[in-house]
Protein backbone atom coordinates (compact mmCIF):
# COMPACT_ATOMS: atom_id res chain seq x y z
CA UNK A 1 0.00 0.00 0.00
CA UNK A 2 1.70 3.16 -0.83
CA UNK A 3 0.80 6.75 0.52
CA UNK A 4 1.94 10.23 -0.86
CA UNK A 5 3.91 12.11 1.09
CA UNK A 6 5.26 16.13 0.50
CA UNK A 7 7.72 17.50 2.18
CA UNK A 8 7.19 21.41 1.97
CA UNK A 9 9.17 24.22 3.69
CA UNK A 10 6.76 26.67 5.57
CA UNK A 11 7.05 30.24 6.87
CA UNK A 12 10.12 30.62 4.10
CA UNK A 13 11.46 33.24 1.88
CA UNK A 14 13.13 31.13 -0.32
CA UNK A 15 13.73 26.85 -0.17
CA UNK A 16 16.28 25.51 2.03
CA UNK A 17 14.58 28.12 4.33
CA UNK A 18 11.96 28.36 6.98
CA UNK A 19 10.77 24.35 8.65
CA UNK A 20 10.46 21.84 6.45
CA UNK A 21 6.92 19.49 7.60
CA UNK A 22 5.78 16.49 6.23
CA UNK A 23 2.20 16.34 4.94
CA UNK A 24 0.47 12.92 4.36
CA UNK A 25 -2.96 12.75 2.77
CA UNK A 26 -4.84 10.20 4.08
CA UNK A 27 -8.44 8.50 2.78
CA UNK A 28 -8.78 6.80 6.42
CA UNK A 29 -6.89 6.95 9.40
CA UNK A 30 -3.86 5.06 9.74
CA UNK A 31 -3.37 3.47 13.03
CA UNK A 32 -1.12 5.76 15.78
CA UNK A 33 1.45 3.58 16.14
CA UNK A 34 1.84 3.91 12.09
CA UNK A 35 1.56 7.17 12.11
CA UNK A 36 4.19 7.89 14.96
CA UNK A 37 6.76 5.20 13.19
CA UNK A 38 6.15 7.30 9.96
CA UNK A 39 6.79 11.03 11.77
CA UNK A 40 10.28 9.28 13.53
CA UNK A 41 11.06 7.70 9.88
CA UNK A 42 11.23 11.40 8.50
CA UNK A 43 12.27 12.65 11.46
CA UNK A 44 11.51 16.23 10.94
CA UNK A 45 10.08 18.88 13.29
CA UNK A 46 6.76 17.55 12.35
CA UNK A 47 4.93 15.31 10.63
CA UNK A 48 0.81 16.31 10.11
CA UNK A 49 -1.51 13.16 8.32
CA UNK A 50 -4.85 14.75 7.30
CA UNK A 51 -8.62 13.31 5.88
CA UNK A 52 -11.31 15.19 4.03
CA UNK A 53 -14.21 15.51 6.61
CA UNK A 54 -17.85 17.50 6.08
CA UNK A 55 -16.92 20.57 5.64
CA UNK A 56 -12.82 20.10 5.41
CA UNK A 57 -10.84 17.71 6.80
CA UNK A 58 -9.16 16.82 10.24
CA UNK A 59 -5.42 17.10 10.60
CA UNK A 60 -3.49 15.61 13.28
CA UNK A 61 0.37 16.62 13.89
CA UNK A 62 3.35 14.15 15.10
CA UNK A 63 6.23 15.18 16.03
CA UNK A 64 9.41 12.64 15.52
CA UNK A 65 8.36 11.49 19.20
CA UNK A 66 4.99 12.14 20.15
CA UNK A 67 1.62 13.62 18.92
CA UNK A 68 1.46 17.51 19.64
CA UNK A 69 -2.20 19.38 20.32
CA UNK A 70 -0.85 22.54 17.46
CA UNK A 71 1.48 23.05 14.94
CA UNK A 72 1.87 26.51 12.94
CA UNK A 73 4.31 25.49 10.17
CA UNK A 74 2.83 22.09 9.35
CA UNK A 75 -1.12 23.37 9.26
CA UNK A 76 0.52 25.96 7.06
CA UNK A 77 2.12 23.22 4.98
CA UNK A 78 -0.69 21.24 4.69
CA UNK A 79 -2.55 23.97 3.30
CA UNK A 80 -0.14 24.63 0.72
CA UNK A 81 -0.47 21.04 -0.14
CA UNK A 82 -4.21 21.42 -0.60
CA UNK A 83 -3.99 24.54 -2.56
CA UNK A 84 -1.07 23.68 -4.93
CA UNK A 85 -1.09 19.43 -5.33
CA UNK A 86 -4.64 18.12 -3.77
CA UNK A 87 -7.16 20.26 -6.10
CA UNK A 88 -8.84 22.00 -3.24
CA UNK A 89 -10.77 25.16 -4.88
CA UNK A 90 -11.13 28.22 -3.01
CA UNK A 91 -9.53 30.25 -0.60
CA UNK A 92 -10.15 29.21 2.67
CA UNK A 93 -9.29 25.97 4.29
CA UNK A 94 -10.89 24.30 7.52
CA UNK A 95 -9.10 22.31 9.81
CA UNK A 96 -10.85 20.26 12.79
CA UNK A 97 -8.12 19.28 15.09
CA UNK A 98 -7.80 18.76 19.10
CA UNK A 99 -6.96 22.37 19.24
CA UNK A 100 -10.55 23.49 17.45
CA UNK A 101 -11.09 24.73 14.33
CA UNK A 102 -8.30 26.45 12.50
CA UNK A 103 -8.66 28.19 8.99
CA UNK A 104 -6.07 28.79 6.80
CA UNK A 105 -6.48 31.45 4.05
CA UNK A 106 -4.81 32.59 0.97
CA UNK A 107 -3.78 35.86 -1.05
CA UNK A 108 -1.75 35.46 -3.53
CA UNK A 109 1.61 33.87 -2.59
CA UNK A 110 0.72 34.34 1.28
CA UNK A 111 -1.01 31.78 3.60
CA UNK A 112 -2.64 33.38 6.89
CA UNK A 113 -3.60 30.68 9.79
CA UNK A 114 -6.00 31.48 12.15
CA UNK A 115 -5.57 30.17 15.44
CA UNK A 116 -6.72 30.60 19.18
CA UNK A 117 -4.67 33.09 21.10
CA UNK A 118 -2.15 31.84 23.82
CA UNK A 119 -3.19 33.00 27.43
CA UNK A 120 -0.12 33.57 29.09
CA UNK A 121 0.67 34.14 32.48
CA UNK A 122 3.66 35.98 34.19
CA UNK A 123 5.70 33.64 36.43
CA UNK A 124 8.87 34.69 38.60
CA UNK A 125 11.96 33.96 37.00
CA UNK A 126 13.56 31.50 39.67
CA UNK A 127 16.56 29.92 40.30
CA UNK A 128 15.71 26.77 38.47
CA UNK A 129 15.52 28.68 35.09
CA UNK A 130 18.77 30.21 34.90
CA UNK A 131 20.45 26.86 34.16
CA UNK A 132 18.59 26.86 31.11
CA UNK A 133 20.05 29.38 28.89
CA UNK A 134 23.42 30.93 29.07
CA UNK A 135 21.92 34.58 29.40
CA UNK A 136 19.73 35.71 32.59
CA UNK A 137 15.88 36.52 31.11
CA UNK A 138 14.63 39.75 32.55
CA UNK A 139 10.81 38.43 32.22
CA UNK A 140 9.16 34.80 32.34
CA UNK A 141 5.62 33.78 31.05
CA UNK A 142 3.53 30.00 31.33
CA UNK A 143 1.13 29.84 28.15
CA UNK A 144 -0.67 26.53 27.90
CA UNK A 145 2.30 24.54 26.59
CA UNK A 146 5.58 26.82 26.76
CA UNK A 147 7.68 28.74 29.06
CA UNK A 148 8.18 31.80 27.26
CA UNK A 149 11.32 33.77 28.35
CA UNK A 150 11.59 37.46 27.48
CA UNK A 151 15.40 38.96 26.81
CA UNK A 152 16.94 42.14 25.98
CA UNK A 153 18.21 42.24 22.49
CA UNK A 154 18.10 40.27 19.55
CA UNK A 155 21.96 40.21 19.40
CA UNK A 156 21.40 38.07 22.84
CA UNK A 157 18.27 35.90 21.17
CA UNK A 158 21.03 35.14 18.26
CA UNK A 159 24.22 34.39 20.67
CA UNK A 160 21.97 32.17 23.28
CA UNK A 161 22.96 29.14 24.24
CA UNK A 162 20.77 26.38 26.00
CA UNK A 163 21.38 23.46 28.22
CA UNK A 164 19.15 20.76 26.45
CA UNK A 165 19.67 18.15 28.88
CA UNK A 166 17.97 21.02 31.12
CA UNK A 167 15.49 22.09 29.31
CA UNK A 168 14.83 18.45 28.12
CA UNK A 169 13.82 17.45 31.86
CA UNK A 170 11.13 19.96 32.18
CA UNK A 171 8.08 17.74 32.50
CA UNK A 172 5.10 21.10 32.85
CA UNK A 173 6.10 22.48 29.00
CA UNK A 174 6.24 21.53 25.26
CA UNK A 175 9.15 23.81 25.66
CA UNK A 176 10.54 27.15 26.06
CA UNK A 177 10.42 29.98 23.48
CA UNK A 178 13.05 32.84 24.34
CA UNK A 179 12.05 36.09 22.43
CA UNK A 180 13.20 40.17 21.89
CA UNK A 181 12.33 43.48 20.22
CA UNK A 182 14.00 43.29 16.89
CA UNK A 183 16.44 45.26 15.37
CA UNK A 184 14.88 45.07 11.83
CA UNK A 185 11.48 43.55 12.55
CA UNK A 186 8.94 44.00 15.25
CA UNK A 187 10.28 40.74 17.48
CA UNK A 188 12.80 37.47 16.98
CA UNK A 189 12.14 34.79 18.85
CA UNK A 190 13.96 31.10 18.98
CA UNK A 191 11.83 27.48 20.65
CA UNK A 192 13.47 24.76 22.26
CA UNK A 193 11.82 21.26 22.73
CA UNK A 194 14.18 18.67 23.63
CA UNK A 195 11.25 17.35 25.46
CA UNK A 196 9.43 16.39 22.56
CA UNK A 197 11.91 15.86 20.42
CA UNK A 198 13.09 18.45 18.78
CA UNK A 199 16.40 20.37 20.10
CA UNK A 200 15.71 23.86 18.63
CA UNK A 201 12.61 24.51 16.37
CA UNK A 202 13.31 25.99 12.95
CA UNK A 203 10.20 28.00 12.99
CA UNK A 204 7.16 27.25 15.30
CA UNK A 205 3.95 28.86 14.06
CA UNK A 206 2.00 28.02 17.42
CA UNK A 207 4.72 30.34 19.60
CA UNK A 208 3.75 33.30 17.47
CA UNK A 209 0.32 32.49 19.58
CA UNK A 210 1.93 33.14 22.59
CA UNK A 211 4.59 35.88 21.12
CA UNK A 212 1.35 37.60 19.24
CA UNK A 213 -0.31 38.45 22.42
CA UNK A 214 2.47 39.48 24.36
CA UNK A 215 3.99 41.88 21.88
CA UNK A 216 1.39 43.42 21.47
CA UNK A 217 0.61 44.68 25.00
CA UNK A 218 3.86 45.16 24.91
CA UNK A 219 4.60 47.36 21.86
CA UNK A 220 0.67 48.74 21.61
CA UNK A 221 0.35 47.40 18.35
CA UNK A 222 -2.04 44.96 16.29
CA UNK A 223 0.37 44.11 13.52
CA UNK A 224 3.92 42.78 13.11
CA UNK A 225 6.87 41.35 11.64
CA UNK A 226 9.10 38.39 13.10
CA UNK A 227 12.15 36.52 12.24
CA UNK A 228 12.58 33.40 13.99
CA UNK A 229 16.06 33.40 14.77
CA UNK A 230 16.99 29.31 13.89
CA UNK A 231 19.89 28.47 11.53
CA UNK A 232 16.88 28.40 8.31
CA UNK A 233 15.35 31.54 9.33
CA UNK A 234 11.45 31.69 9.63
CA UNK A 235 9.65 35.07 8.06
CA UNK A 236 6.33 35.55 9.58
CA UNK A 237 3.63 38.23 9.75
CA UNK A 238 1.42 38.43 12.75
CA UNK A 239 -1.60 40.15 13.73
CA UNK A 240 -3.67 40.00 17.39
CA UNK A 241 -7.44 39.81 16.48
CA UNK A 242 -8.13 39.41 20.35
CA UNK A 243 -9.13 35.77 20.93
CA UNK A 244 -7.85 34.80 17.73
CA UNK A 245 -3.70 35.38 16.18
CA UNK A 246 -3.88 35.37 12.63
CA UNK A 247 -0.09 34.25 10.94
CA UNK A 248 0.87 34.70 7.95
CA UNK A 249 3.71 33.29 5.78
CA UNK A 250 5.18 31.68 2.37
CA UNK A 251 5.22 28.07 1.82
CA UNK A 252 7.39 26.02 -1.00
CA UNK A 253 7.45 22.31 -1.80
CA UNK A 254 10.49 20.37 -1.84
CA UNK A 255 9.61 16.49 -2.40
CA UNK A 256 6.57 14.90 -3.57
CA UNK A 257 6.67 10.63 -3.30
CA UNK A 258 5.65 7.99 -2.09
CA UNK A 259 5.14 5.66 1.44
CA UNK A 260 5.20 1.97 1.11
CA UNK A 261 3.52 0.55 4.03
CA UNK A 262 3.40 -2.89 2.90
């Protein structure tokens, strides 16, 4: 039995940029244990299997180690699969997933998700963090799934260094997103998820939920730019509608093949 399988790179400017996600079609479900063996066979960030439902379709996102409850980049992907490969006419997607529903527009070469605002909470920056990056945070926050850690540059965001090992024993988080005022853009921002596999994110679309809201208290703004400061670079425009982020980005397919289950 063989599957198709793309492999596209999402929030990029150009390819070889941005985080590559792998997006599997599906007519039925596969069973989980398939569908985790097939996310740690790629072993990328993540891997998202979707079905055409009512109305849209249902995506579900793996990660090389476990099943996650959101994923940005690979939503985003998956979209771009549907617009560009699948024949899906229109200009709106609709995703079911664990996390609600999430719609994913396009304009022209842009894809916009639309996804549930982070509530975030501000938490004392203890002793216990400071092991985890090699620069002191001046702010910490507790979202549903991260730790996000505020610093005060983007040179420092750039030059961090974290403890994995650390950060990998945290048992309360996904992981921990550390984040600045840009110099060129609105805010940078790196994610770390040893945790769940995944050493340093190359862009994570759900953080922006948690970044979104944040900045813009912060900065008293609706609207922004942000550079996700891995090795690939992510490019991402954001917006806080209130209960909802809406974030926006360029996708670009590398691979198009085959699985062979059987």
């Amino acid at each position: 039995m063989a599957n198709k399988i793309y492999q596209v790179d999402a929030f990029c400017k150009d390819l070889f940029s941005g985080n590559p996600a792998a997006i599997c079609p599906l007519q039925n479900w596969l069973d989980d244990q398939t569908m985790k063996n097939i996310a740690a066979e790629n072993n990328l960030a993540e891997t998202a299997f979707y079905v055409k439902e009512k109305g849209g379709f249902r995506i579900r996102w793996f990660t090389p180690e476990t099943e996650i409850d959101l994923c940005g980049h690979a939503t985003l992907a998956a979209a771009h699969v549907l617009f560009s490969h699948e024949g899906f006419s229109g200009n709106s997607i609709s995703f079911a997933s664990c996390s609600g529903e999430l719609k994913v527009s396009k304009k022209g070469d842009q894809l916009t998700l639309d996804f549930p605002a982070d509530h975030i909470k501000w938490v004392e920056v203890t002793a216990e963090m400071l092991p985890w990056f090699s620069v002191t945070p001046i702010e910490a926050y507790k979202g549903r799934s991260d730790y996000m850690l505020v610093f005060r540059s983007e040179a420092e965001i750039a030059g961090i260094r974290p403890d994995l090992a650390v950060i990998g024993s945290l048992t309360d988080c996904r992981g921990v997103i550390v984040t600045a005022k840009g110099d060129a853009v609105d805010f940078v921002s790196r994610f770390f998820a040893p945790q769940s596999g995944i050493a340093e994110d190359h862009v994570t679309g759900s953080a922006h939920t948690t970044l979104t809201p944040y900045w813009s208290q912060r900065l008293r703004q609706n609207e922004f730019d942000a550079i996700q400061l891995s090795p690939r670079r992510g490019f991402l425009n954001c917006k806080d509608a209130g209960e909802r982020v809406e974030i926006s980005g360029q996708a670009k397919t590398y691979l198009i093949g085959e699985i062979f289950l059987k």
